[in-house]
C-alpha atoms as a PDB file:
ATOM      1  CA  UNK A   1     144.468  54.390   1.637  1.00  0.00           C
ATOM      2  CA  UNK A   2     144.666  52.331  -1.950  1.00  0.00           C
ATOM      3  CA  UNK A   3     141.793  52.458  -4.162  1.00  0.00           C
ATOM      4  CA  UNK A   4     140.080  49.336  -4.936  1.00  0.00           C
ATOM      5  CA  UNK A   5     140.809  47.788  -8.224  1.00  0.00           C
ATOM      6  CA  UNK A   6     137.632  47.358 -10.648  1.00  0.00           C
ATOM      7  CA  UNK A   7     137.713  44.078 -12.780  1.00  0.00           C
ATOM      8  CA  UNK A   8     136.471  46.533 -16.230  1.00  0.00           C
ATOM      9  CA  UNK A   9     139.187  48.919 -17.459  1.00  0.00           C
ATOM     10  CA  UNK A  10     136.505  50.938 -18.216  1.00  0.00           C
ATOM     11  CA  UNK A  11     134.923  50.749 -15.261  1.00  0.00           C
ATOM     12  CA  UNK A  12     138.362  51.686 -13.800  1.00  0.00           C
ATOM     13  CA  UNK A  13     139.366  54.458 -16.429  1.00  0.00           C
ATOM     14  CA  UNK A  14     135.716  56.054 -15.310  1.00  0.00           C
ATOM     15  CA  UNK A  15     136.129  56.125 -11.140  1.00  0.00           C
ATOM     16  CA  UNK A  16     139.753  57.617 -12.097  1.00  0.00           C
ATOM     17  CA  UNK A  17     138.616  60.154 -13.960  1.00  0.00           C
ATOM     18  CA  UNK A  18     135.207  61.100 -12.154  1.00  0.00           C
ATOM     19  CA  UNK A  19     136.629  63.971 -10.313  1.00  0.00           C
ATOM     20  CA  UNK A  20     138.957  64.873 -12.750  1.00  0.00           C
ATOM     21  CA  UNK A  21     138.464  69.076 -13.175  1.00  0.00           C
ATOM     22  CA  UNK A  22     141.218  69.043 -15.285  1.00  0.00           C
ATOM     23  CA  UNK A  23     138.913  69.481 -18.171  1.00  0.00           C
ATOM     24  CA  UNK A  24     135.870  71.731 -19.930  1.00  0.00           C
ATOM     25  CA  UNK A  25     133.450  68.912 -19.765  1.00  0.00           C
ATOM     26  CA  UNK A  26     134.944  65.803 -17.836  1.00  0.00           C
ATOM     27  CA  UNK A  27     131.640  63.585 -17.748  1.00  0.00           C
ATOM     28  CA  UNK A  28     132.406  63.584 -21.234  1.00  0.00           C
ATOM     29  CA  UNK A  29     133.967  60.254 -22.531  1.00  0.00           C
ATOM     30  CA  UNK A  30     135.914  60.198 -25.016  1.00  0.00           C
ATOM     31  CA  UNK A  31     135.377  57.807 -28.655  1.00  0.00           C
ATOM     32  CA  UNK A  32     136.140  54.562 -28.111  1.00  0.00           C
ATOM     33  CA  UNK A  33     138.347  54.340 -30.454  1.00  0.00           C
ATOM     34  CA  UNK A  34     140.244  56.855 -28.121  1.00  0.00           C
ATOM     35  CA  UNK A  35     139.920  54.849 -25.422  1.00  0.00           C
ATOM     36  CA  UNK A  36     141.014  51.694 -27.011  1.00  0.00           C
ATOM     37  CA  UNK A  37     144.819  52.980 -27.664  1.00  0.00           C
ATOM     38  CA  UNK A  38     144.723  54.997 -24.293  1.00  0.00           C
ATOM     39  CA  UNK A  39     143.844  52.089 -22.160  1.00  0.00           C
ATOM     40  CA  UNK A  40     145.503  49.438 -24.335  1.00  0.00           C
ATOM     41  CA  UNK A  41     142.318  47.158 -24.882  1.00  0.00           C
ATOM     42  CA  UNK A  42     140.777  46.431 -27.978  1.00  0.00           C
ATOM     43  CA  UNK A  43     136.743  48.499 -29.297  1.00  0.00           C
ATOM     44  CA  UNK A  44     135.196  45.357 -29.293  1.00  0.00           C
ATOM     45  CA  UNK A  45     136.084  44.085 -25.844  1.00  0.00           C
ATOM     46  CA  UNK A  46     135.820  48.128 -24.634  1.00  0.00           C
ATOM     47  CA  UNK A  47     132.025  48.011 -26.459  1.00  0.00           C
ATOM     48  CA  UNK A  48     131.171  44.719 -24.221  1.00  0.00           C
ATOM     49  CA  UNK A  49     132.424  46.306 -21.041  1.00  0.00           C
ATOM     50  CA  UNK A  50     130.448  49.625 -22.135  1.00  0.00           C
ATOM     51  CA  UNK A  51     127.217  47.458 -22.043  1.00  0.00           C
ATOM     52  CA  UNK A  52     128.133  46.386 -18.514  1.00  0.00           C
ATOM     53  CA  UNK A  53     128.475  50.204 -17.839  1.00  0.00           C
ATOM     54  CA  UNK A  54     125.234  51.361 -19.366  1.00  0.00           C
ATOM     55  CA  UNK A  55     123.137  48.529 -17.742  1.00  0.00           C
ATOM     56  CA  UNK A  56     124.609  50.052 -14.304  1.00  0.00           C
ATOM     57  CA  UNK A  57     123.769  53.182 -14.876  1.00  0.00           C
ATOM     58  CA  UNK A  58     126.808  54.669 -14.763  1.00  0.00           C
ATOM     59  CA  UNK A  59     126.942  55.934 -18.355  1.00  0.00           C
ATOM     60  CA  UNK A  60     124.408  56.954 -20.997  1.00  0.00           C
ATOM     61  CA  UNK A  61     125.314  56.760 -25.274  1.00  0.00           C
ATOM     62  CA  UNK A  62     123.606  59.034 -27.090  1.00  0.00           C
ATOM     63  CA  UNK A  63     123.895  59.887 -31.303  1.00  0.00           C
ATOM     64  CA  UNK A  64     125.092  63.275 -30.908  1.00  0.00           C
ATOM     65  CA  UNK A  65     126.276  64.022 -27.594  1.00  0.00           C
ATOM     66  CA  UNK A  66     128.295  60.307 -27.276  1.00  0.00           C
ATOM     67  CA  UNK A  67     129.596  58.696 -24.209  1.00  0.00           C
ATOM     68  CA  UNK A  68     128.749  60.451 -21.215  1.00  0.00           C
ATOM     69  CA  UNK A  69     129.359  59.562 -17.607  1.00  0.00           C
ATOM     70  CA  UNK A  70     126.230  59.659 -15.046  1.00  0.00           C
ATOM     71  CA  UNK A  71     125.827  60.906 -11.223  1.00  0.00           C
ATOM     72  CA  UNK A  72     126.279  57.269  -9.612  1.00  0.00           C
ATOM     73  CA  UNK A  73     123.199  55.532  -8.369  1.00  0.00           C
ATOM     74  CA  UNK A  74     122.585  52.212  -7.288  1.00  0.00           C
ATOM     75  CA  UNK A  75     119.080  51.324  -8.052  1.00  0.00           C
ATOM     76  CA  UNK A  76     120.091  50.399 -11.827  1.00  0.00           C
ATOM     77  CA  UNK A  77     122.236  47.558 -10.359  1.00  0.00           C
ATOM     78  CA  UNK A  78     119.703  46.809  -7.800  1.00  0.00           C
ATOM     79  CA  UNK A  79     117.102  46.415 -10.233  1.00  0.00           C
ATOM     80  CA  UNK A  80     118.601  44.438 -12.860  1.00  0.00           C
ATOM     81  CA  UNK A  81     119.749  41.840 -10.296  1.00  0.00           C
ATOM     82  CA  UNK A  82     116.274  41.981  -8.530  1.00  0.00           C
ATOM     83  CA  UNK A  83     114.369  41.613 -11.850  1.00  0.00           C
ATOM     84  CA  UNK A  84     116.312  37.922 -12.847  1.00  0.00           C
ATOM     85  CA  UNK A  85     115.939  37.196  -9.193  1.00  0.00           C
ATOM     86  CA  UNK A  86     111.761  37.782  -9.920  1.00  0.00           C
ATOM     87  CA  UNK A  87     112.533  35.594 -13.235  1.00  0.00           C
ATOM     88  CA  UNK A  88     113.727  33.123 -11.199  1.00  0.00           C
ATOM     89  CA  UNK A  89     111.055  32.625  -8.533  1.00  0.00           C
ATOM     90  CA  UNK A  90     108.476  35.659  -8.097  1.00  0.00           C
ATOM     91  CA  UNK A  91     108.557  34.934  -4.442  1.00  0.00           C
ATOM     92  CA  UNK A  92     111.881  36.981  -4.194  1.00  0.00           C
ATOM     93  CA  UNK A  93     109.953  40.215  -5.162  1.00  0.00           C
ATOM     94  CA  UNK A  94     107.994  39.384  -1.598  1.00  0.00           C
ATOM     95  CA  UNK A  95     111.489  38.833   0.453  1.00  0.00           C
ATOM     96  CA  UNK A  96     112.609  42.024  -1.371  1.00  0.00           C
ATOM     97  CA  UNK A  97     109.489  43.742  -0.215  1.00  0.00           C
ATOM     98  CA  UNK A  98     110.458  43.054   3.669  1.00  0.00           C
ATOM     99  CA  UNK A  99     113.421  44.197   2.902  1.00  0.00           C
ATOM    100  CA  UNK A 100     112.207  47.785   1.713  1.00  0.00           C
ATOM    101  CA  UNK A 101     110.091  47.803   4.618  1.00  0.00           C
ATOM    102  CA  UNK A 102     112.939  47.165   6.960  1.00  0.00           C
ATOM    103  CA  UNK A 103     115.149  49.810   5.033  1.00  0.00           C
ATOM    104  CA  UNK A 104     112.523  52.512   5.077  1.00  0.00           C
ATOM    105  CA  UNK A 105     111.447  52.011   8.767  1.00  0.00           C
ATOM    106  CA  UNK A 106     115.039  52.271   9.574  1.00  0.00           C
ATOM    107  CA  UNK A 107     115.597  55.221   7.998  1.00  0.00           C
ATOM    108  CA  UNK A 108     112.418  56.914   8.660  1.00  0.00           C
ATOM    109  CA  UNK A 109     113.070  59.419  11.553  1.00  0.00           C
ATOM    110  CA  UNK A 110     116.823  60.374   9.756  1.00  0.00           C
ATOM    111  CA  UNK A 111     115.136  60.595   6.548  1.00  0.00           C
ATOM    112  CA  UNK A 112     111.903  63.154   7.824  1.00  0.00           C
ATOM    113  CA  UNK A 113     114.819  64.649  10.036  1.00  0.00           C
ATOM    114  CA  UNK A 114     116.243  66.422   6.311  1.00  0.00           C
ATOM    115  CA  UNK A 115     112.796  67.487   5.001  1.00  0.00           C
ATOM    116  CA  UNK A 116     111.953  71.184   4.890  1.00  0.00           C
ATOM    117  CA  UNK A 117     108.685  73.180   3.883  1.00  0.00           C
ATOM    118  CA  UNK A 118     108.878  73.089   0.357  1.00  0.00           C
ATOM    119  CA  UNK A 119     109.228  68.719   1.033  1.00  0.00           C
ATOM    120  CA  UNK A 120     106.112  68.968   2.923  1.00  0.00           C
ATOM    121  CA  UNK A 121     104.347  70.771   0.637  1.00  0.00           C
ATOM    122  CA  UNK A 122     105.556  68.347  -2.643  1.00  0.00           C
ATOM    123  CA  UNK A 123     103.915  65.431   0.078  1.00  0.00           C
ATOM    124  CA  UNK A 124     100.723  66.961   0.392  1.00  0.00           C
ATOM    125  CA  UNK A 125     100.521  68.086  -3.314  1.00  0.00           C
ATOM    126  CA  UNK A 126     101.063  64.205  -3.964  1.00  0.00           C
ATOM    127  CA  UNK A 127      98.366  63.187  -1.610  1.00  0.00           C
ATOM    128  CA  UNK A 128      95.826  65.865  -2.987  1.00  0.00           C
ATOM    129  CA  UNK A 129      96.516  64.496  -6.652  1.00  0.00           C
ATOM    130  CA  UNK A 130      96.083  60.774  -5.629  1.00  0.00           C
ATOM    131  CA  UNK A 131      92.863  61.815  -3.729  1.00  0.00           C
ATOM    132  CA  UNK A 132      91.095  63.566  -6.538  1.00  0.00           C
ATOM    133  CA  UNK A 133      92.226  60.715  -9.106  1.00  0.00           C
ATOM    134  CA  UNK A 134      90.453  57.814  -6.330  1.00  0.00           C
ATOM    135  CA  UNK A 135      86.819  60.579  -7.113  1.00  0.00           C
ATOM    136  CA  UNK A 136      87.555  61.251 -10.623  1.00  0.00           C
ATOM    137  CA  UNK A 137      85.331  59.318 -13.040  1.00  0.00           C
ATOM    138  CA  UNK A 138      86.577  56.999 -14.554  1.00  0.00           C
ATOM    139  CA  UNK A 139      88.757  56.135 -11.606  1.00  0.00           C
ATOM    140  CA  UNK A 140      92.438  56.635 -11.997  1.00  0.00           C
ATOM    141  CA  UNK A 141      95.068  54.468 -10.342  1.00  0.00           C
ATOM    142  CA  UNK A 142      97.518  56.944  -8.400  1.00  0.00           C
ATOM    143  CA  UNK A 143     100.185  54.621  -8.593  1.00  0.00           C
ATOM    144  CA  UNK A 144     102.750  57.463  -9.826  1.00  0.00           C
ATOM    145  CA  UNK A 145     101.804  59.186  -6.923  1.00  0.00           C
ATOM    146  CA  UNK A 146     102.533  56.122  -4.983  1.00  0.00           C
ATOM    147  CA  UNK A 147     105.817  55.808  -5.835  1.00  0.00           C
ATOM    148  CA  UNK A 148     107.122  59.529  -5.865  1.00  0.00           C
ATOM    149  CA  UNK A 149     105.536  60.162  -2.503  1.00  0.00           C
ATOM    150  CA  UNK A 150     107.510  57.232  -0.868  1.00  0.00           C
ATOM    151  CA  UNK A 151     110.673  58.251  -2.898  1.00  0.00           C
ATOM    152  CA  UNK A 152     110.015  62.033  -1.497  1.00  0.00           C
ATOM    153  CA  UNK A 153     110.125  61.023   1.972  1.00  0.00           C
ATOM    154  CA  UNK A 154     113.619  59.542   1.385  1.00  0.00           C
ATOM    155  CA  UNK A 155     115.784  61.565  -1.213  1.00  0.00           C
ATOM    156  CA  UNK A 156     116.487  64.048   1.543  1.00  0.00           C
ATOM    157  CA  UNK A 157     118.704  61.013   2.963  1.00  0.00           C
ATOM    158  CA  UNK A 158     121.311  61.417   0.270  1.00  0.00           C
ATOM    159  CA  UNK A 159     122.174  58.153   0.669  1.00  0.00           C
ATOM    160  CA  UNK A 160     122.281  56.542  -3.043  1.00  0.00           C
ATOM    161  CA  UNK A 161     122.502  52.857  -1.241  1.00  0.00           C
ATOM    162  CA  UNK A 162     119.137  53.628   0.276  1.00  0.00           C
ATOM    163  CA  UNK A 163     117.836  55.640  -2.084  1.00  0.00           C
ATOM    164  CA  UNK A 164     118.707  52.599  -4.816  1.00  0.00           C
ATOM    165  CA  UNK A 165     117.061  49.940  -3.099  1.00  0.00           C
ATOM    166  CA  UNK A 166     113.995  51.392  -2.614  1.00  0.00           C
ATOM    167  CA  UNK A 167     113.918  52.895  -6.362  1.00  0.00           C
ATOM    168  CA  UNK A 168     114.345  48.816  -7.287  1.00  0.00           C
ATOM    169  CA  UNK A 169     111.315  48.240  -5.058  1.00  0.00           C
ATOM    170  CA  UNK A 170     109.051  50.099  -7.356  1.00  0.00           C
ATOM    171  CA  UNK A 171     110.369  49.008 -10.387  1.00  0.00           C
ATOM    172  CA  UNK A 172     109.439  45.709  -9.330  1.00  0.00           C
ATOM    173  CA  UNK A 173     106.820  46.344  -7.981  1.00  0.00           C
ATOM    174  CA  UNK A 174     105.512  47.714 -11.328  1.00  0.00           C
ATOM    175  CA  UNK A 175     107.454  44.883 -13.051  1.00  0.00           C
ATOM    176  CA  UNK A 176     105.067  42.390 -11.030  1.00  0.00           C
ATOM    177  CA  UNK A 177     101.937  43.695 -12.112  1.00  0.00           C
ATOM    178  CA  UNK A 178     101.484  45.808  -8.279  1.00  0.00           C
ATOM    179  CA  UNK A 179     100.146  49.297 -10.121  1.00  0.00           C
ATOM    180  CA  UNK A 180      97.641  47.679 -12.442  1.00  0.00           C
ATOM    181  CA  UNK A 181      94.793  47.190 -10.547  1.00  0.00           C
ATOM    182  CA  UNK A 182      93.776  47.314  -6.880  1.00  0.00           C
ATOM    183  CA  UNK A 183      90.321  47.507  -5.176  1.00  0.00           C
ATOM    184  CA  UNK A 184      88.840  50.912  -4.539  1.00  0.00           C
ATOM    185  CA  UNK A 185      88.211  50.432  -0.771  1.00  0.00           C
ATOM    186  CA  UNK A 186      91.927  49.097  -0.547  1.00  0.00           C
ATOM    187  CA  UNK A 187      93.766  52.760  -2.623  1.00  0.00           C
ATOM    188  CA  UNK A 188      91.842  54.537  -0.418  1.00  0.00           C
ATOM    189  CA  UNK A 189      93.081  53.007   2.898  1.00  0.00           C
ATOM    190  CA  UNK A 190      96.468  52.986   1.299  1.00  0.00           C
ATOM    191  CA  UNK A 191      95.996  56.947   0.906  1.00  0.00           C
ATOM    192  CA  UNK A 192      94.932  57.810   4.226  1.00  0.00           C
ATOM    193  CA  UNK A 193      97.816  56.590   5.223  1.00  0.00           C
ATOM    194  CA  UNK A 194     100.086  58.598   3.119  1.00  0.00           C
ATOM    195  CA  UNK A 195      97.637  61.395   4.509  1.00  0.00           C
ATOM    196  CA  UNK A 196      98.104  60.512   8.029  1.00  0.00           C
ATOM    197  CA  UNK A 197     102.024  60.756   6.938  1.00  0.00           C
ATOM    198  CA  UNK A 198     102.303  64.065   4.973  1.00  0.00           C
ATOM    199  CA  UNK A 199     100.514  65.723   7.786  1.00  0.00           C
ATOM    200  CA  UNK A 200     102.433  64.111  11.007  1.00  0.00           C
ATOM    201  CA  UNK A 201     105.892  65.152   9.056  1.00  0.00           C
ATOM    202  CA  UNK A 202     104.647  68.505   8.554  1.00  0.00           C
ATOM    203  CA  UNK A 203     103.896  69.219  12.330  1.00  0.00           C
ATOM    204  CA  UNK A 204     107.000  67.257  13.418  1.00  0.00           C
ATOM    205  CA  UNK A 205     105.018  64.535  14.947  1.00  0.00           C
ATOM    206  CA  UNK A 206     107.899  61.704  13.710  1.00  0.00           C
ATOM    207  CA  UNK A 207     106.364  58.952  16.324  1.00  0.00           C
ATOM    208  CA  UNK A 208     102.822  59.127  14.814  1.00  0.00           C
ATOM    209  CA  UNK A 209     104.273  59.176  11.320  1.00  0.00           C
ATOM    210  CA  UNK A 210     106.082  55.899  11.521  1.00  0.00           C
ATOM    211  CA  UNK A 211     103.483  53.946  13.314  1.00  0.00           C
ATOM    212  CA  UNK A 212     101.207  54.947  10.203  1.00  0.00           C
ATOM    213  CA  UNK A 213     104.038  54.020   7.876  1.00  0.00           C
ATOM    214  CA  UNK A 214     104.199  50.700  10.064  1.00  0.00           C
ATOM    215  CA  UNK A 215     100.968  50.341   9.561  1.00  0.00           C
ATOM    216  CA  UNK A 216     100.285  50.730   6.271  1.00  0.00           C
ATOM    217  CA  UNK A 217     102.813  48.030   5.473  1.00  0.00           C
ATOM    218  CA  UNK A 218     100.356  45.384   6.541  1.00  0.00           C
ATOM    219  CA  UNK A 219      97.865  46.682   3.791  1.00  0.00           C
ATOM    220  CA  UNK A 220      99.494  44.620   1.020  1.00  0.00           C
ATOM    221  CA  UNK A 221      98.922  41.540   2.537  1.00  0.00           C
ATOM    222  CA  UNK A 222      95.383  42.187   2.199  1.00  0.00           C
ATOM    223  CA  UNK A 223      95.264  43.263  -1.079  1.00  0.00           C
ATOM    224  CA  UNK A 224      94.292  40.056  -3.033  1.00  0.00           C
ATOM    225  CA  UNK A 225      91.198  39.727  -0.392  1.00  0.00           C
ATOM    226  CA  UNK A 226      89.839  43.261   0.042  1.00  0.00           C
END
């Protein structure tokens, strides 16, 4: 089967040469200057099509260390697009929303399927942390906690298409203004949730773990009122 053409040749030049072995360090890119006479383009248009790459995520430029090619992931993508859609009209953040809900409840029982002890353990630690920051005075907003301990119950998926969208959930949901503030009364319902979660994953109990998850969706929508 043909590979797909990309519309960058830089783009291009880096799926070609992602599996390439051939060298000591081959998610190193060479200078553009390099590049320029090896793909036949000229720096400036191979420095606009370097943007493009960086805003996906699929390179990082750094002083010393240069042009360097990333593990793919999706989410950078994801988000940008998300975050002008949210420009645009916030109400897309809340069809994006049902759209992380549909993704996660779909994936739930494959996704707590590929957790082991050590998982559990990294859920509960998460729920402990958020619990003592809800008593701690001042109060602290867990919202960290929040989004690693969703993130945690999906990264065993190794699925980056999953795994992106719901990493462009929380960045808008933090782009929107979600991790600011929230009523007491509210984080802790939120949290014994998560609770009820960490603890029906660690004794297998799948069913009783996504009805909470199912559940807990519905808290947002009273958020503004609690």
């Amino acid at each position: 089967m043909s590979k797909s053409r990309l519309n960058f040749d830089f783009l291009q030049y880096l799926a070609n040469t992602a599996h390439d072995n051939g060298t000591p360090d081959p998610d190193r890119i060479p200078p553009l200057s390099e590049l320029s006479s090896q793909l036949g383009i000229s720096i400036a248009t191979l420095r606009e099509q370097l943007q493009v790459a960086r805003v996906l995520g699929f390179v990082e430029v750094r002083p010393r260390t240069g042009i360097r090619r990333l593990p793919y992931s999706f989410g950078p993508s994801v988000s940008e697009s998300l975050s002008y859609a949210i420009t645009l009209e916030r109400s897309h953040f809340d069809t994006f929303a049902e759209l992380r809900q549909q993704v996660e409840a779909g994936f739930w029982f494959q996704a707590v399927e590929s957790l082991d002890s050590n998982d559990h353990g990294d859920l509960f630690e998460l729920v402990d942390t958020a619990e003592r920051k809800l008593t701690d005075q001042p109060i602290q907003l867990p919202h960290k906690e929040h989004r690693r301990f969703h993130l945690a119950i999906f990264r065993g998926l190794k699925n980056p298409f999953v795994f992106g969208i719901l990493e462009a959930y929380w960045d808008a949901y933090e782009n929107v203004g979600l991790n600011r503030y929230a009523h007491l009364s509210y984080l802790q319902r939120v949290w014994s949730y998560h609770h009820k979660m960490a603890s029906a994953i660690s004794s297998g109990d799948y069913d009783l773990g996504y009805n909470a998850l199912i559940e807990h969706f519905d808290l947002i929508d009273t958020r503004s009122v609690d």
